[in-house]
N, C-alpha and C. Protein backbone atom coordinates (compact mmCIF):
# COMPACT_ATOMS: atom_id res chain seq x y z
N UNK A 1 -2.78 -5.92 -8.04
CA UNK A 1 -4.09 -5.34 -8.27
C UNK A 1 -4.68 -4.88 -6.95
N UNK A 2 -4.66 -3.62 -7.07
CA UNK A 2 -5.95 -2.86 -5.66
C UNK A 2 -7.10 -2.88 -5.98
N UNK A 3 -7.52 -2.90 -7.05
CA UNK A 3 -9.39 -2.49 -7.24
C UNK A 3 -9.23 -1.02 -7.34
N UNK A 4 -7.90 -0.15 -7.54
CA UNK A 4 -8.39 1.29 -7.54
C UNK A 4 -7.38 1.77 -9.28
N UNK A 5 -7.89 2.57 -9.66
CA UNK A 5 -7.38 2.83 -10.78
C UNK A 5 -6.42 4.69 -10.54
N UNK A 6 -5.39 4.46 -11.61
CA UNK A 6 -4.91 6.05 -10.83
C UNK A 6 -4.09 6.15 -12.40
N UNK A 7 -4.32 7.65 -13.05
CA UNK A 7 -3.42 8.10 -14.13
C UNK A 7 -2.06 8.75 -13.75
N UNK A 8 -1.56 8.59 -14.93
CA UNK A 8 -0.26 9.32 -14.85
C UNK A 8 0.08 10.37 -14.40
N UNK A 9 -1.11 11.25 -14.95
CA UNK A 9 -0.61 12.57 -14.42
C UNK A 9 -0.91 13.02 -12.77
N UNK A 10 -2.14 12.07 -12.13
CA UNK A 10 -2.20 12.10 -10.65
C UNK A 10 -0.82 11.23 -9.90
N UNK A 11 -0.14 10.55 -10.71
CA UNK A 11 0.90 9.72 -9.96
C UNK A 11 2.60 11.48 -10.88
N UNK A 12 2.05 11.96 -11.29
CA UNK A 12 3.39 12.77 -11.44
C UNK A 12 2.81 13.64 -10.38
N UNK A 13 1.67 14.72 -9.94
CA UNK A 13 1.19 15.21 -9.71
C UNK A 13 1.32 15.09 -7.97
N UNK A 14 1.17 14.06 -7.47
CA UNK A 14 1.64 13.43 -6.29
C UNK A 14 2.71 13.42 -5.75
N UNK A 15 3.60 12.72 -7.22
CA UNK A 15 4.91 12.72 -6.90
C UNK A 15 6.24 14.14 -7.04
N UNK A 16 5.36 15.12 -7.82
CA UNK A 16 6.22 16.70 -7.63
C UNK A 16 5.78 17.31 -5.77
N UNK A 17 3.99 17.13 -5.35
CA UNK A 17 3.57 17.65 -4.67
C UNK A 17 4.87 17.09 -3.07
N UNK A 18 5.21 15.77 -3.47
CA UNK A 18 6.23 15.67 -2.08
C UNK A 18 7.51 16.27 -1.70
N UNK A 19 7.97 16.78 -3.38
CA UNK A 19 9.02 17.96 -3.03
C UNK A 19 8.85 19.16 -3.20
N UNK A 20 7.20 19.87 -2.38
CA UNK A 20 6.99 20.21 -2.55
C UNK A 20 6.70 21.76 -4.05
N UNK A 21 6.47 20.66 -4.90
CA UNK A 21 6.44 21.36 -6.63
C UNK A 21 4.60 21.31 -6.63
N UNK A 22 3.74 22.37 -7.45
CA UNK A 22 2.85 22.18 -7.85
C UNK A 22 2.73 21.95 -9.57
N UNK A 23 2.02 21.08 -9.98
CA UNK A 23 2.18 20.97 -11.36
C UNK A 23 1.36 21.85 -12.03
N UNK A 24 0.95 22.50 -13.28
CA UNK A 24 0.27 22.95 -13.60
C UNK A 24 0.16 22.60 -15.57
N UNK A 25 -0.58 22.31 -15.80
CA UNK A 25 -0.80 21.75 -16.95
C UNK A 25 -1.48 22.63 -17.72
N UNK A 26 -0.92 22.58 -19.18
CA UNK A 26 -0.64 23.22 -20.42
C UNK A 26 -0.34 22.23 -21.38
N UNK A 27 -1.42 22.48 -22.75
CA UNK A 27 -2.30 22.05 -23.73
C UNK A 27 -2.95 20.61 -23.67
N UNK A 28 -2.66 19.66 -24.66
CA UNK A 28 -3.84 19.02 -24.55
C UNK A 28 -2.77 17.35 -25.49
N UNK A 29 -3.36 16.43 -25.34
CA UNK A 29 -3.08 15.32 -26.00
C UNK A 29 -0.95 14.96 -25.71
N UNK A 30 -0.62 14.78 -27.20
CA UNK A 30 1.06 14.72 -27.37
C UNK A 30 1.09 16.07 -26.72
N UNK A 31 0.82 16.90 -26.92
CA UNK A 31 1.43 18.97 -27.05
C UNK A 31 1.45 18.92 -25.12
N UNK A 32 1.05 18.28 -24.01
CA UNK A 32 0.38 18.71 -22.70
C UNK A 32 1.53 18.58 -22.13
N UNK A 33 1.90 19.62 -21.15
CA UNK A 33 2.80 19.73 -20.95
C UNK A 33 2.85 20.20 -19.42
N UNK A 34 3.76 19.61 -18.04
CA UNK A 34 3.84 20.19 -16.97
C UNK A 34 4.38 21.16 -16.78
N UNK A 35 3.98 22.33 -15.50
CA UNK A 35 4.71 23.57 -15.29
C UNK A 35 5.23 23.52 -13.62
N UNK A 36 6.31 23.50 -13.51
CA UNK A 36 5.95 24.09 -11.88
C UNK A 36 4.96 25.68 -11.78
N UNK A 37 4.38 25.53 -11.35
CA UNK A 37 2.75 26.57 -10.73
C UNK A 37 3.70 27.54 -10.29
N UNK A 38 4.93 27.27 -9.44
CA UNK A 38 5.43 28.99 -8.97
C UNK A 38 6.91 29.67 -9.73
N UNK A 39 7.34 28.61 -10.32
CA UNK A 39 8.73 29.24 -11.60
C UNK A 39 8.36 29.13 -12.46
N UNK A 40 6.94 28.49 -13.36
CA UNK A 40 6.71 28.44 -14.44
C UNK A 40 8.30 27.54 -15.44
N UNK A 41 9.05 26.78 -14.57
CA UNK A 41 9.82 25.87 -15.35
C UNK A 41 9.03 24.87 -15.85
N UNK A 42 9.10 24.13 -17.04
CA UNK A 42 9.31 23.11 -17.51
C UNK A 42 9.43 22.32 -16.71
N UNK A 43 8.65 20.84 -16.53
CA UNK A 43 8.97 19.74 -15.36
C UNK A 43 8.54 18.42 -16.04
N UNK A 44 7.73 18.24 -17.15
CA UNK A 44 7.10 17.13 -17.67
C UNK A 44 6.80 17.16 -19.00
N UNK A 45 7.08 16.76 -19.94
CA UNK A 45 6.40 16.30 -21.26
C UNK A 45 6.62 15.37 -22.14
N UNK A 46 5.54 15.20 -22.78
CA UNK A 46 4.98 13.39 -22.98
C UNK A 46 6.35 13.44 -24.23
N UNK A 47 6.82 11.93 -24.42
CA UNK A 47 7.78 11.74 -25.65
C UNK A 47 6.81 11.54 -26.56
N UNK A 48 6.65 11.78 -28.15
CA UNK A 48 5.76 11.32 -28.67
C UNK A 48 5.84 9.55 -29.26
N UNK A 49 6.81 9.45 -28.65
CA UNK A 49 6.88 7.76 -28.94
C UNK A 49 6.53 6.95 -27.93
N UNK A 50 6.20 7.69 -27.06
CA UNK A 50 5.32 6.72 -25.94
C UNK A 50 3.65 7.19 -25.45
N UNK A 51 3.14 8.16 -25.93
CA UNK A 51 2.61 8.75 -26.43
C UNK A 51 1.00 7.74 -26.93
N UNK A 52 0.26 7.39 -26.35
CA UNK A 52 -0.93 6.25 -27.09
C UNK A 52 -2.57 6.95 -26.84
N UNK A 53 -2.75 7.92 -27.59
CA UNK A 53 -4.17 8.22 -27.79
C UNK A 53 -5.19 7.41 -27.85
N UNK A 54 -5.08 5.97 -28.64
CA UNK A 54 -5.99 5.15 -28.51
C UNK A 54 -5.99 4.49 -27.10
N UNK A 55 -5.39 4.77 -26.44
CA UNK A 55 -5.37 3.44 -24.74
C UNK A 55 -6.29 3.57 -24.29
N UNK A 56 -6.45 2.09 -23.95
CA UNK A 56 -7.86 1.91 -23.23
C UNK A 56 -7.74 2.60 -22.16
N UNK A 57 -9.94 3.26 -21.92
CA UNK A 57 -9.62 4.27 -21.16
C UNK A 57 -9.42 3.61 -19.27
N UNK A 58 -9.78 2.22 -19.34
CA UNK A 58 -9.61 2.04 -17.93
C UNK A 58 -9.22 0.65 -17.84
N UNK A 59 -8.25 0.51 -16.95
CA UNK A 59 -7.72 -0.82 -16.41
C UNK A 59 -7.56 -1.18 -15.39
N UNK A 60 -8.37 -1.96 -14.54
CA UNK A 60 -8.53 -1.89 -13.14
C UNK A 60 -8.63 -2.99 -12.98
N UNK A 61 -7.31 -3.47 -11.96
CA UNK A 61 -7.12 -5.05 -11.72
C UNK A 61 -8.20 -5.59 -10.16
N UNK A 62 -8.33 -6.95 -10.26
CA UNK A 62 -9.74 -7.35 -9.35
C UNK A 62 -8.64 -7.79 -8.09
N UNK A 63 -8.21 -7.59 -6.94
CA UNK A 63 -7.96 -8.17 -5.94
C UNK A 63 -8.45 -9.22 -5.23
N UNK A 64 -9.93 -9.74 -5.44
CA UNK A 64 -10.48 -10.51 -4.94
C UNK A 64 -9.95 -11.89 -4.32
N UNK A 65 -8.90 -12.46 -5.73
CA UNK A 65 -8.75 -13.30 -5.67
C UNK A 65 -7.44 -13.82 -5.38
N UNK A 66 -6.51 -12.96 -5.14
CA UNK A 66 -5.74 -12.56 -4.14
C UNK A 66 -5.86 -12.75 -2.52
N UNK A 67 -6.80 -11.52 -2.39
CA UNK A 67 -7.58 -11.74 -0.48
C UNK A 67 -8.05 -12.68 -0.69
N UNK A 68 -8.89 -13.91 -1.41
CA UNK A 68 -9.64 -14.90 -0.94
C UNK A 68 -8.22 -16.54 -1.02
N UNK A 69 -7.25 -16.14 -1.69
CA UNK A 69 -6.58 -17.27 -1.76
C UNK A 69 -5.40 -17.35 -1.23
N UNK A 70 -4.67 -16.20 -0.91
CA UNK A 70 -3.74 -15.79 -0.49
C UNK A 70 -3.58 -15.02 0.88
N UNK A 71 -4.95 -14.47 1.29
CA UNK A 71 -5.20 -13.89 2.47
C UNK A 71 -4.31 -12.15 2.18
N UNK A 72 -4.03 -11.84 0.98
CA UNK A 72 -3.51 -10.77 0.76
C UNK A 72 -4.30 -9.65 0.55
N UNK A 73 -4.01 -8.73 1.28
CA UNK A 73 -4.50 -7.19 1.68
C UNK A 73 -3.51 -6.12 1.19
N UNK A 74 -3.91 -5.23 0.60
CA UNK A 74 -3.09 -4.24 0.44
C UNK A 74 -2.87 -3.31 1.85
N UNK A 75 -1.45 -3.05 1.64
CA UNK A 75 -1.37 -2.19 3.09
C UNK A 75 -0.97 -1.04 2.55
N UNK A 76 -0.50 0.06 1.99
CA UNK A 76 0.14 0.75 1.54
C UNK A 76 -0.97 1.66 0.56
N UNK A 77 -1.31 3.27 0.80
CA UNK A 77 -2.19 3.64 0.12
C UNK A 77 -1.45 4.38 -1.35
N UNK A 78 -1.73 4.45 -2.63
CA UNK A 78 -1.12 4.91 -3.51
C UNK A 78 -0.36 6.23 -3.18
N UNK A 79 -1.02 6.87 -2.39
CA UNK A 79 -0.18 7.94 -2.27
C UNK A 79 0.77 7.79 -1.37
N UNK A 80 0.72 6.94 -0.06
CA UNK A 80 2.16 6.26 0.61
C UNK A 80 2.96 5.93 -0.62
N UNK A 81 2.46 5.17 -1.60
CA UNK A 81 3.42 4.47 -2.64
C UNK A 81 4.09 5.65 -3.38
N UNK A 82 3.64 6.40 -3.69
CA UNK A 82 4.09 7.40 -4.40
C UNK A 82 5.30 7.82 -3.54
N UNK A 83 4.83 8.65 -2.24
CA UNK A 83 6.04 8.87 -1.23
C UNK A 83 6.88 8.54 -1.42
N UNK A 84 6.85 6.91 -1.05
CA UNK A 84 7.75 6.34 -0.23
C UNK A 84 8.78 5.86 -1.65
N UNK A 85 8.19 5.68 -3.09
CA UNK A 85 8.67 6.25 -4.00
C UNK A 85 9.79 7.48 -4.03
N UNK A 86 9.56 8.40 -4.43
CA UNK A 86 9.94 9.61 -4.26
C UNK A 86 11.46 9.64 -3.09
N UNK A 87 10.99 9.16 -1.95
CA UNK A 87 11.87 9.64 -1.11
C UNK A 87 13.18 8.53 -1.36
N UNK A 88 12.83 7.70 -1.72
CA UNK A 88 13.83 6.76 -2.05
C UNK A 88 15.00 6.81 -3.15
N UNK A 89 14.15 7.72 -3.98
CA UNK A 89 14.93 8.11 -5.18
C UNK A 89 15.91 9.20 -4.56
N UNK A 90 15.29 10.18 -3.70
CA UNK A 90 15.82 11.41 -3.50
C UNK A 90 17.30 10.68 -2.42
N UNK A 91 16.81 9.41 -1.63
CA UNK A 91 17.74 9.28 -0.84
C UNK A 91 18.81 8.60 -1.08
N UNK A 92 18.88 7.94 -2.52
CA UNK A 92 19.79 6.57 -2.93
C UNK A 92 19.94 7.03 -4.34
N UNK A 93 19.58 7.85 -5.20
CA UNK A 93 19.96 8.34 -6.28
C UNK A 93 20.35 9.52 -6.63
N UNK A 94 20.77 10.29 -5.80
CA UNK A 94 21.08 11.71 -5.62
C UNK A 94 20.77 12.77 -6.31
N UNK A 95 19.12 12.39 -6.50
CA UNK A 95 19.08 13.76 -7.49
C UNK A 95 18.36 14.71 -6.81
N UNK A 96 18.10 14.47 -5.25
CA UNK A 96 17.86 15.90 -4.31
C UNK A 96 16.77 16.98 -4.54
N UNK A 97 15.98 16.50 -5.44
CA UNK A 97 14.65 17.44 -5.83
C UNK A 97 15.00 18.19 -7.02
N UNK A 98 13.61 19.36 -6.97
CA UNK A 98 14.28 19.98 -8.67
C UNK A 98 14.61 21.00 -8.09
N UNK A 99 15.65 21.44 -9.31
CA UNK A 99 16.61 22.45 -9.11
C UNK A 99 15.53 23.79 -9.89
């Protein structure tokens, strides 16, 4: 838990922007769908079996009690995480960005 809350589509959104992709989004709910912004490919869309319209709209874990018992601090900002994400995949799973 950070105390900061972050959606899916800012953690895909993040995570195209490091190989360098812009996302661009098209329609709405199940139908929404990612674009790369400069080939207009296909890059993202929701399965409808994972898919939950009702989800709660916010879940934001308390750190407090963590730093007060554990002396634990987050070091790492979501978007480092995302990175450092990303590059790991690209470097140990060979899938080298999008084609």
């Amino acid at each position: 838990a950070t105390g900061e809350t972050h959606t899916v589509r800012e953690f895909v959104e993040l995570a195209f922007a490091e190989v360098g992709v812009t996302i661009e989004w098209r329609g709405e709910g199940v139908d929404e769908k990612g674009y790369d912004a400069a080939t207009g490919k296909l890059r993202v869309e929701i399965d409808p079996k994972y898919f939950r319209p009702a989800e709660v709209e916010l879940l934001l874990g308390d750190p407090s009690k963590a730093e007060a018992e554990l002396g634990w601090k987050r070091e790492v900002s979501f978007r480092e995480l995302v990175a450092c994400m990303v590059r790991y995949d690209l470097e140990n799973d060979g899938f080298g960005g999008p084609e």
